[in-house]
C-alpha atoms as a PDB file:
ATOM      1  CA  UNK A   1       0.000   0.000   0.000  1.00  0.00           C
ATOM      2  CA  UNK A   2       1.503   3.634  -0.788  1.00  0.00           C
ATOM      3  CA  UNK A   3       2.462   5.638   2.392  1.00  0.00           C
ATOM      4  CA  UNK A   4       0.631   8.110   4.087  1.00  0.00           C
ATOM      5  CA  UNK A   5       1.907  11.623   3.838  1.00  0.00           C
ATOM      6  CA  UNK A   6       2.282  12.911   7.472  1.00  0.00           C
ATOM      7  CA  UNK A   7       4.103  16.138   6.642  1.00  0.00           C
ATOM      8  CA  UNK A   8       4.081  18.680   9.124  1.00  0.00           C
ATOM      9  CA  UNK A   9       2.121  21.682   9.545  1.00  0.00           C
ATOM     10  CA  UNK A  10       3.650  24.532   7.008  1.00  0.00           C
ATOM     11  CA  UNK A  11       2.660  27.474   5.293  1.00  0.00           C
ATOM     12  CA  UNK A  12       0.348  27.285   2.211  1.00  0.00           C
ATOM     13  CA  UNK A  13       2.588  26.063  -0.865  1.00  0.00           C
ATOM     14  CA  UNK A  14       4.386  29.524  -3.128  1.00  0.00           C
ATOM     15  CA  UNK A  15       4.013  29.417  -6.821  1.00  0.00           C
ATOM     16  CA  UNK A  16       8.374  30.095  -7.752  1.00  0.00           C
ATOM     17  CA  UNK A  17       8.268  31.375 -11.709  1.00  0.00           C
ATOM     18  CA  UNK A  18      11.014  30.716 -14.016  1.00  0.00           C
ATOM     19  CA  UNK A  19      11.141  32.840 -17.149  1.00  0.00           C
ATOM     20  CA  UNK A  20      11.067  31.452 -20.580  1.00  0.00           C
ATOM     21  CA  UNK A  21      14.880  30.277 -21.714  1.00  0.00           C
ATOM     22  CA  UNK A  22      15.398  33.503 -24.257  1.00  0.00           C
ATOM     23  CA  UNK A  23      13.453  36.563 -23.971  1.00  0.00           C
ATOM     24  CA  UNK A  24      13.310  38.088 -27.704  1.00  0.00           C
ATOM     25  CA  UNK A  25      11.700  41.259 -26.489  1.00  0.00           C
ATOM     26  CA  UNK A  26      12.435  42.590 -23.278  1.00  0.00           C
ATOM     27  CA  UNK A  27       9.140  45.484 -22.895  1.00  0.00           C
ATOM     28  CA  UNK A  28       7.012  43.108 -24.285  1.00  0.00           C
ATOM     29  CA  UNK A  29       8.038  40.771 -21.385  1.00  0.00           C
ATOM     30  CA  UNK A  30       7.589  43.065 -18.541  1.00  0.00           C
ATOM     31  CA  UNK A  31       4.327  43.608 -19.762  1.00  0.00           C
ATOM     32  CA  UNK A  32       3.355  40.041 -19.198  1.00  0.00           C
ATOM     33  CA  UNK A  33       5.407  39.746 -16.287  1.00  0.00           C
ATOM     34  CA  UNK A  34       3.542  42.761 -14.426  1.00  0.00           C
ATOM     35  CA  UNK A  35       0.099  40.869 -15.836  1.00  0.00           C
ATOM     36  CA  UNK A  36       1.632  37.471 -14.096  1.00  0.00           C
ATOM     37  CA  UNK A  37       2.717  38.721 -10.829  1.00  0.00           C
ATOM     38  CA  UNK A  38      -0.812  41.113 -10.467  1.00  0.00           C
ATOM     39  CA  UNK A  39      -2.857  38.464 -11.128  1.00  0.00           C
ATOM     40  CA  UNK A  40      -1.756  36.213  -8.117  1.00  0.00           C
ATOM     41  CA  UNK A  41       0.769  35.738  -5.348  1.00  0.00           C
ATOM     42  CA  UNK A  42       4.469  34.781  -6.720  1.00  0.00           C
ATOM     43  CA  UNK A  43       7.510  34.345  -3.980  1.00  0.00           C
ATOM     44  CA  UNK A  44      10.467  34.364  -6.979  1.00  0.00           C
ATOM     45  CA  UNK A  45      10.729  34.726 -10.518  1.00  0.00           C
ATOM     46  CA  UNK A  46      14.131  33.042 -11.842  1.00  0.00           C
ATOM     47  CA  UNK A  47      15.349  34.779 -14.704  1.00  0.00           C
ATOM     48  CA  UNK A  48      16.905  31.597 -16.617  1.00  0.00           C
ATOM     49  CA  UNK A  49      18.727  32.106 -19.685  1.00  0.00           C
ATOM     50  CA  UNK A  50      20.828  29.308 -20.427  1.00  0.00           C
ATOM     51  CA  UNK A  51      22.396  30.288 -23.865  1.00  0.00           C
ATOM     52  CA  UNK A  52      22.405  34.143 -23.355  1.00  0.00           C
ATOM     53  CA  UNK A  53      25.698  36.038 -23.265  1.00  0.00           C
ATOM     54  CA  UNK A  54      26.435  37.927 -19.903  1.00  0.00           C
ATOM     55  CA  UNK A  55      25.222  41.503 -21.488  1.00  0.00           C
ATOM     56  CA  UNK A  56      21.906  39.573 -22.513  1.00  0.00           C
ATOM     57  CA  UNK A  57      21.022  38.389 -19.079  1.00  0.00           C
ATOM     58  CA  UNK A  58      22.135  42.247 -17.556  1.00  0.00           C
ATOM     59  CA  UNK A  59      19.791  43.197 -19.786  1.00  0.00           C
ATOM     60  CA  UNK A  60      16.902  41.172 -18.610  1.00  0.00           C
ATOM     61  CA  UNK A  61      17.915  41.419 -15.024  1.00  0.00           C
ATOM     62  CA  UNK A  62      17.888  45.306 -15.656  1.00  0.00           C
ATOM     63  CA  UNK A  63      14.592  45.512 -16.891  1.00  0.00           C
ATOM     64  CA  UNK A  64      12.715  42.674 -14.974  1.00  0.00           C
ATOM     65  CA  UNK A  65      14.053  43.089 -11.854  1.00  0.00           C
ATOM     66  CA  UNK A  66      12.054  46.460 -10.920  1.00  0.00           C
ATOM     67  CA  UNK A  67       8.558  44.989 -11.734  1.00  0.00           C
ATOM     68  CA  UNK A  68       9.635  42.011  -9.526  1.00  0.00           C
ATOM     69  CA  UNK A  69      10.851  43.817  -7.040  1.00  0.00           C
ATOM     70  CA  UNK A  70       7.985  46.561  -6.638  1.00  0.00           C
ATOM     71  CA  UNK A  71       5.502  43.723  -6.018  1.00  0.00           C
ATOM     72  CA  UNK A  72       7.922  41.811  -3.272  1.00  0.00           C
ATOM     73  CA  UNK A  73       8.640  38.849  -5.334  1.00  0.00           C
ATOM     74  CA  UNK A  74      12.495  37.712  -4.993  1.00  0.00           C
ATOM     75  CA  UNK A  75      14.360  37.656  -7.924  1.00  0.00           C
ATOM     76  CA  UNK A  76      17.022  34.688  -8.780  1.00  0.00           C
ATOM     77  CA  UNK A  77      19.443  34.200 -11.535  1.00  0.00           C
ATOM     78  CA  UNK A  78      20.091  31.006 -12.292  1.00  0.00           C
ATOM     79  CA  UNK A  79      23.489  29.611 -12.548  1.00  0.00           C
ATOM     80  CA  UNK A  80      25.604  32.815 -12.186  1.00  0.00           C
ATOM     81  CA  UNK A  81      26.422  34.195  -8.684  1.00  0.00           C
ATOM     82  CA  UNK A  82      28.720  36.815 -10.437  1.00  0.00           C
ATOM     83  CA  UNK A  83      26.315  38.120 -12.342  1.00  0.00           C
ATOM     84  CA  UNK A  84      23.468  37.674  -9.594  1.00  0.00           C
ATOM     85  CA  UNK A  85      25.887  39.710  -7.686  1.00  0.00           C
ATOM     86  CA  UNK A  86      26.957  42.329 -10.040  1.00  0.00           C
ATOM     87  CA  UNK A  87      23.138  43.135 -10.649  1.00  0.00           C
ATOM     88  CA  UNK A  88      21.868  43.642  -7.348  1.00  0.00           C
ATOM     89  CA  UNK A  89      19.468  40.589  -7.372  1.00  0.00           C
ATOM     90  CA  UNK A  90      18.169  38.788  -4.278  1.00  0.00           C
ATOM     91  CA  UNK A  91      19.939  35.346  -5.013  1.00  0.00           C
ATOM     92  CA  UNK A  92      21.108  32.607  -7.220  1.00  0.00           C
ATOM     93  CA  UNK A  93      19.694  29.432  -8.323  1.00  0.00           C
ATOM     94  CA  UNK A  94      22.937  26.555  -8.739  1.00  0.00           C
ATOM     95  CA  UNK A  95      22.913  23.622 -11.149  1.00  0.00           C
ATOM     96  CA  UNK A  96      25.123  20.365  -9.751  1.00  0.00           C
ATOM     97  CA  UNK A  97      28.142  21.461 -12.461  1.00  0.00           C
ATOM     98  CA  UNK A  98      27.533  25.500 -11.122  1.00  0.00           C
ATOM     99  CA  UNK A  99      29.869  26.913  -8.160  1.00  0.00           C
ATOM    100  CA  UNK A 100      29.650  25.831  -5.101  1.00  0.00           C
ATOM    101  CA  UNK A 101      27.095  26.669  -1.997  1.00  0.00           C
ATOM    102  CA  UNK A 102      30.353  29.005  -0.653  1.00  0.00           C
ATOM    103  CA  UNK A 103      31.802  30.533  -3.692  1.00  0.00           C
ATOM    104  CA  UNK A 104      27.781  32.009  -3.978  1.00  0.00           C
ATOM    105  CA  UNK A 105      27.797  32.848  -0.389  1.00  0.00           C
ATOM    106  CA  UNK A 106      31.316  34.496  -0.685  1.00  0.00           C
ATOM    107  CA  UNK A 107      30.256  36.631  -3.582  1.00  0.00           C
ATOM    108  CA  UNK A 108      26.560  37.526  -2.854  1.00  0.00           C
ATOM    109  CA  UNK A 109      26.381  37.821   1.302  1.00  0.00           C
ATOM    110  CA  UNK A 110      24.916  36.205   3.822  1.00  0.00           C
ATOM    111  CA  UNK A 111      21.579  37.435   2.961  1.00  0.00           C
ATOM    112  CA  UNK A 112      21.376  36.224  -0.569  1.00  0.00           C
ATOM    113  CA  UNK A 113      18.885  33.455  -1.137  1.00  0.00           C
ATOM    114  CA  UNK A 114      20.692  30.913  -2.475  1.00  0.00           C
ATOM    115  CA  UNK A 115      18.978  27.564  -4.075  1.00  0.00           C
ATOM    116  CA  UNK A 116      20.329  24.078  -5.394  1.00  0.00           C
ATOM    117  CA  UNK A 117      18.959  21.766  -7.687  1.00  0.00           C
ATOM    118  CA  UNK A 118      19.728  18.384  -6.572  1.00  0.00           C
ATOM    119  CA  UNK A 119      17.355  16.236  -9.332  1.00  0.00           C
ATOM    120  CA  UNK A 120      16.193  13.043  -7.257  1.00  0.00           C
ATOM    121  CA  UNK A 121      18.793  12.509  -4.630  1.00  0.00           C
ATOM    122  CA  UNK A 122      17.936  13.320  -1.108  1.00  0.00           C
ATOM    123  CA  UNK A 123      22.116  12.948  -0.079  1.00  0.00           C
ATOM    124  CA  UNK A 124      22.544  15.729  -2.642  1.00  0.00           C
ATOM    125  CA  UNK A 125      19.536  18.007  -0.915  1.00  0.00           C
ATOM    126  CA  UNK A 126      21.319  17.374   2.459  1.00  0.00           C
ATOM    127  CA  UNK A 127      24.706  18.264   1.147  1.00  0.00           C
ATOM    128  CA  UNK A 128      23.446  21.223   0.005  1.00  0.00           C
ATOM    129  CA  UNK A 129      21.626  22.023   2.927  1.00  0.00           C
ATOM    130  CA  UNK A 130      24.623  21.523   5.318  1.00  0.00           C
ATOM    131  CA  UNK A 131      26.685  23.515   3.039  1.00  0.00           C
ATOM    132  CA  UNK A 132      24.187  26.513   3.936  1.00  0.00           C
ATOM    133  CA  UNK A 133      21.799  26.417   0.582  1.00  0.00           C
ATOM    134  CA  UNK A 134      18.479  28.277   1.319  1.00  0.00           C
ATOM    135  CA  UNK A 135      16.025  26.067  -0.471  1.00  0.00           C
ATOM    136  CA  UNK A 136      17.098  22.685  -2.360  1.00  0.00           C
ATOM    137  CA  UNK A 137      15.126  21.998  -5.710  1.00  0.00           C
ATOM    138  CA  UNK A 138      13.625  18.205  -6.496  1.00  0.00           C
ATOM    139  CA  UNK A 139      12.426  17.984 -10.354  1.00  0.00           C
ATOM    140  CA  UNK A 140      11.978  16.616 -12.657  1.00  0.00           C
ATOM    141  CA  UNK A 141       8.277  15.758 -11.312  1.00  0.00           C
ATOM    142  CA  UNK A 142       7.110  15.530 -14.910  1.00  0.00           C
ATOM    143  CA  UNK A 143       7.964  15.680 -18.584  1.00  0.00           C
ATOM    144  CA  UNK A 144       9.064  19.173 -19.734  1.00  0.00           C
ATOM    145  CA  UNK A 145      10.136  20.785 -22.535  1.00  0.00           C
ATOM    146  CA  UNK A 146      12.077  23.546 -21.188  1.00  0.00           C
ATOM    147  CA  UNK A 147      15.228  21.950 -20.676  1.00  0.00           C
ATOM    148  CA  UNK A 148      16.605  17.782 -20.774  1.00  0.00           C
ATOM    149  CA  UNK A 149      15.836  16.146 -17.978  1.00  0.00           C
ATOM    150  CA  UNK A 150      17.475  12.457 -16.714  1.00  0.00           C
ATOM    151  CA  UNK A 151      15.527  12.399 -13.332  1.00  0.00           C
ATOM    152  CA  UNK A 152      12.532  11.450 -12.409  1.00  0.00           C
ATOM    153  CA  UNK A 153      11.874  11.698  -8.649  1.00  0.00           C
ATOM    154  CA  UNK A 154       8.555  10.404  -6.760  1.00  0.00           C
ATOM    155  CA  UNK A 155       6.840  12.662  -5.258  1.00  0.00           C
ATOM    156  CA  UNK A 156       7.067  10.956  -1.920  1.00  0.00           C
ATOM    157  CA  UNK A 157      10.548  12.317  -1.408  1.00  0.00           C
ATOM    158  CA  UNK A 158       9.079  16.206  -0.892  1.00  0.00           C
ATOM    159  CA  UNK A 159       7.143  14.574   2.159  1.00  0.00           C
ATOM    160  CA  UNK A 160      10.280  12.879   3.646  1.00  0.00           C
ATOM    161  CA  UNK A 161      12.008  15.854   3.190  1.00  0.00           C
ATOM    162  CA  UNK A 162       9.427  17.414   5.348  1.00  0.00           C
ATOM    163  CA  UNK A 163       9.471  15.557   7.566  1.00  0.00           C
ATOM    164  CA  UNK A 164      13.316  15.295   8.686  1.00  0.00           C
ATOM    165  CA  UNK A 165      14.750  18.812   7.133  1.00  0.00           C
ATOM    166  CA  UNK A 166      13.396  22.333   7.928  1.00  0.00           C
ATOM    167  CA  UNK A 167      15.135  24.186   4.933  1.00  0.00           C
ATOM    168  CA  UNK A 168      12.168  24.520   2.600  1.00  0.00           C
ATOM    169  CA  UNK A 169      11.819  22.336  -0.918  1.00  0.00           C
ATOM    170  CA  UNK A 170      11.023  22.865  -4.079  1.00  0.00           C
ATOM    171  CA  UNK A 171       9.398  21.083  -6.876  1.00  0.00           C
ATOM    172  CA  UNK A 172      10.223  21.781 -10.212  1.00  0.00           C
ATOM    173  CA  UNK A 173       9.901  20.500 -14.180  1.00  0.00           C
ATOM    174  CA  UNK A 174       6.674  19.994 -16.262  1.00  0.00           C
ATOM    175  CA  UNK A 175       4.387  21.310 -13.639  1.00  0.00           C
ATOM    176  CA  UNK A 176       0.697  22.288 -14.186  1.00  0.00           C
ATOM    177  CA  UNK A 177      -2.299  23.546 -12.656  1.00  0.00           C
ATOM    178  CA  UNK A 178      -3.729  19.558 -12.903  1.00  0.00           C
ATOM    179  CA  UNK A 179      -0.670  18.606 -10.912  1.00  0.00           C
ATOM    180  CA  UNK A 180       0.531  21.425  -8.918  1.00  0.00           C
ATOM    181  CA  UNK A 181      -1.909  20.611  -6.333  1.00  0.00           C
ATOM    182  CA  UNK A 182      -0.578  16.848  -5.760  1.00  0.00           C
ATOM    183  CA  UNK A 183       3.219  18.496  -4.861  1.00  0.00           C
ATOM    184  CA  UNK A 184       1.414  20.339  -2.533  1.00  0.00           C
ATOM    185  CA  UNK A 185      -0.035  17.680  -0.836  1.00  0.00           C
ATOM    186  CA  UNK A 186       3.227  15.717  -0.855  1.00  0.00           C
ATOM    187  CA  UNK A 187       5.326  18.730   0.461  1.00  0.00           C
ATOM    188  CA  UNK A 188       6.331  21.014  -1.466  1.00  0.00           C
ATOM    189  CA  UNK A 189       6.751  24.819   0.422  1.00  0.00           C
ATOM    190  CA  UNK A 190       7.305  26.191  -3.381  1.00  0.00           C
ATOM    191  CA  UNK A 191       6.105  25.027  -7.248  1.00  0.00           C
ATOM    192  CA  UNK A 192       8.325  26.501  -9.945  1.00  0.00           C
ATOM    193  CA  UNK A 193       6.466  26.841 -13.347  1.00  0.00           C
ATOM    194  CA  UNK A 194       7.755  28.192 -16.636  1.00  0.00           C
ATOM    195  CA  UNK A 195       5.512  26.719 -19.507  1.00  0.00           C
ATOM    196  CA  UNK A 196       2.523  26.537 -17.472  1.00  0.00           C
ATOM    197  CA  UNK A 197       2.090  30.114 -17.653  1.00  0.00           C
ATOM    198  CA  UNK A 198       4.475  31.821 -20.268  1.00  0.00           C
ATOM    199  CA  UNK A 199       1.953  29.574 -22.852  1.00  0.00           C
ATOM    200  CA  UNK A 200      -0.908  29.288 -21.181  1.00  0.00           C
ATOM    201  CA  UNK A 201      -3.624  29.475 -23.924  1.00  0.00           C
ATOM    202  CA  UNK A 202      -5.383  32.263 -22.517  1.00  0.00           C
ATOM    203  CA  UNK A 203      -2.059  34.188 -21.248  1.00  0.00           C
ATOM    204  CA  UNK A 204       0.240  34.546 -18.390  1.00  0.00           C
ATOM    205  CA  UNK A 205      -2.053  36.405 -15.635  1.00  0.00           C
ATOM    206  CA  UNK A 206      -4.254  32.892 -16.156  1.00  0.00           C
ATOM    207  CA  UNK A 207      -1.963  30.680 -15.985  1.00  0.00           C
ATOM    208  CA  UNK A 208      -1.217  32.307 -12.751  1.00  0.00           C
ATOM    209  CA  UNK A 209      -4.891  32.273 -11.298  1.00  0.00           C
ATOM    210  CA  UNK A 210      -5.248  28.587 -12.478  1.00  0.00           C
ATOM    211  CA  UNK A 211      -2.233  27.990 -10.562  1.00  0.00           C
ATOM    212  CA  UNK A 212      -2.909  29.794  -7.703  1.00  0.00           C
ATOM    213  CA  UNK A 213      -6.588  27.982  -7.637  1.00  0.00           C
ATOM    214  CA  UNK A 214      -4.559  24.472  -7.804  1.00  0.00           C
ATOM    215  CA  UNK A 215      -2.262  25.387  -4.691  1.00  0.00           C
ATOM    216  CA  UNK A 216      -5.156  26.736  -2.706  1.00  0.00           C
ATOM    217  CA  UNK A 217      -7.041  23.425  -2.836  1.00  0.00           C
ATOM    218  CA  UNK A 218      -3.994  20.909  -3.181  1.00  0.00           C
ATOM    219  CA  UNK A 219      -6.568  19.563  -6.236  1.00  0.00           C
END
């Protein structure tokens, strides 16, 4: 029989938005980011641009940043500390190949919110814990296609983490307003989203709502 989920009382589950990977107009952008974030509560936006050249990603930082900001929604980089660091943002978002835990910490201060992606592995989530990570990422949940993805965790191991870890979770890759609700349930303190609102059929500030709907009832 599958286990029973006793994880602890927590506040409600975040909605944690990554950007699309390349951003081919910038104003056009923060127009649908402003739409987004208005339209329902968002703790982070991570501005992820895996291909883009450093001025490309000052560039987006530069003129996303504000309308994140203004509304009290965090905003990571992914990958680069330097440049997370350079452009005044609130933290960084590492891969397993990106610096370390400490070379973030050294370069953005102890106050930067600094995240790890550690796939399916629960040793990896507590290395990064007890190297002083923020928030440790678990994903792929589902199929995705914003980036490859190799893992494939269960969703039972956001409810173990739960219950043995304080440092909050979360789940990440393929995620949707039909299964956003079942992470909840399982564990997860944040969902991060990219596809499920960027091309949501009816645009981003729905894809938002529908989201938001999902977390508030854990459907």
């Amino acid at each position: 029989m599958p286990r029973t989920p006793v994880v602890p009382e927590r506040p409600p589950t975040r909605l944690y938005l990554i950007t699309p990977p390349a951003i081919p107009d910038l104003d056009a952008f923060a127009r649908e980011l402003e739409a987004a974030l208005d339209a329902g509560d968002v703790a982070a936006l991570q501005i992820r641009l895996k291909d883009a050249d450093d001025a490309t990603v000052l560039a987006a930082v530069a003129a996303l940043k504000p309308v994140a900001q203004a509304r009290g929604v965090a905003v990571i980089l992914n990958d680069r500390p330097d440049l997370a660091a350079r452009s005044g943002c609130d933290g960084v978002h590492l891969g397993q190949s990106d610096a370390s835990v400490a070379e973030a910490r050294s370069l953005m201060g102890r106050d930067a919110m600094i995240g790890v992606t550690c796939h399916d592995s629960r040793e990896l989530a507590m290395d990064a814990a007890e190297a002083g990570a923020d928030y440790v990422a678990f994903g792929a949940f589902f199929p995705t296609a914003t980036k490859a993805t190799v893992h494939r965790p269960d969703p039972e191991i956001l409810t173990i983490w739960q219950e043995t870890v304080e440092i909050p979770c979360v789940a990440i890759g393929g995620i949707t307003a039909a299964t956003a609700g079942t992470l909840a349930r399982a564990g997860a303190d944040f969902v991060a989203v990219s596809a499920a609102v960027w091309s949501h059929p009816e645009g981003p500030a729905q894809g938002v709502r529908d989201l938001a709907r999902a977390l508030a009832s854990k459907a």
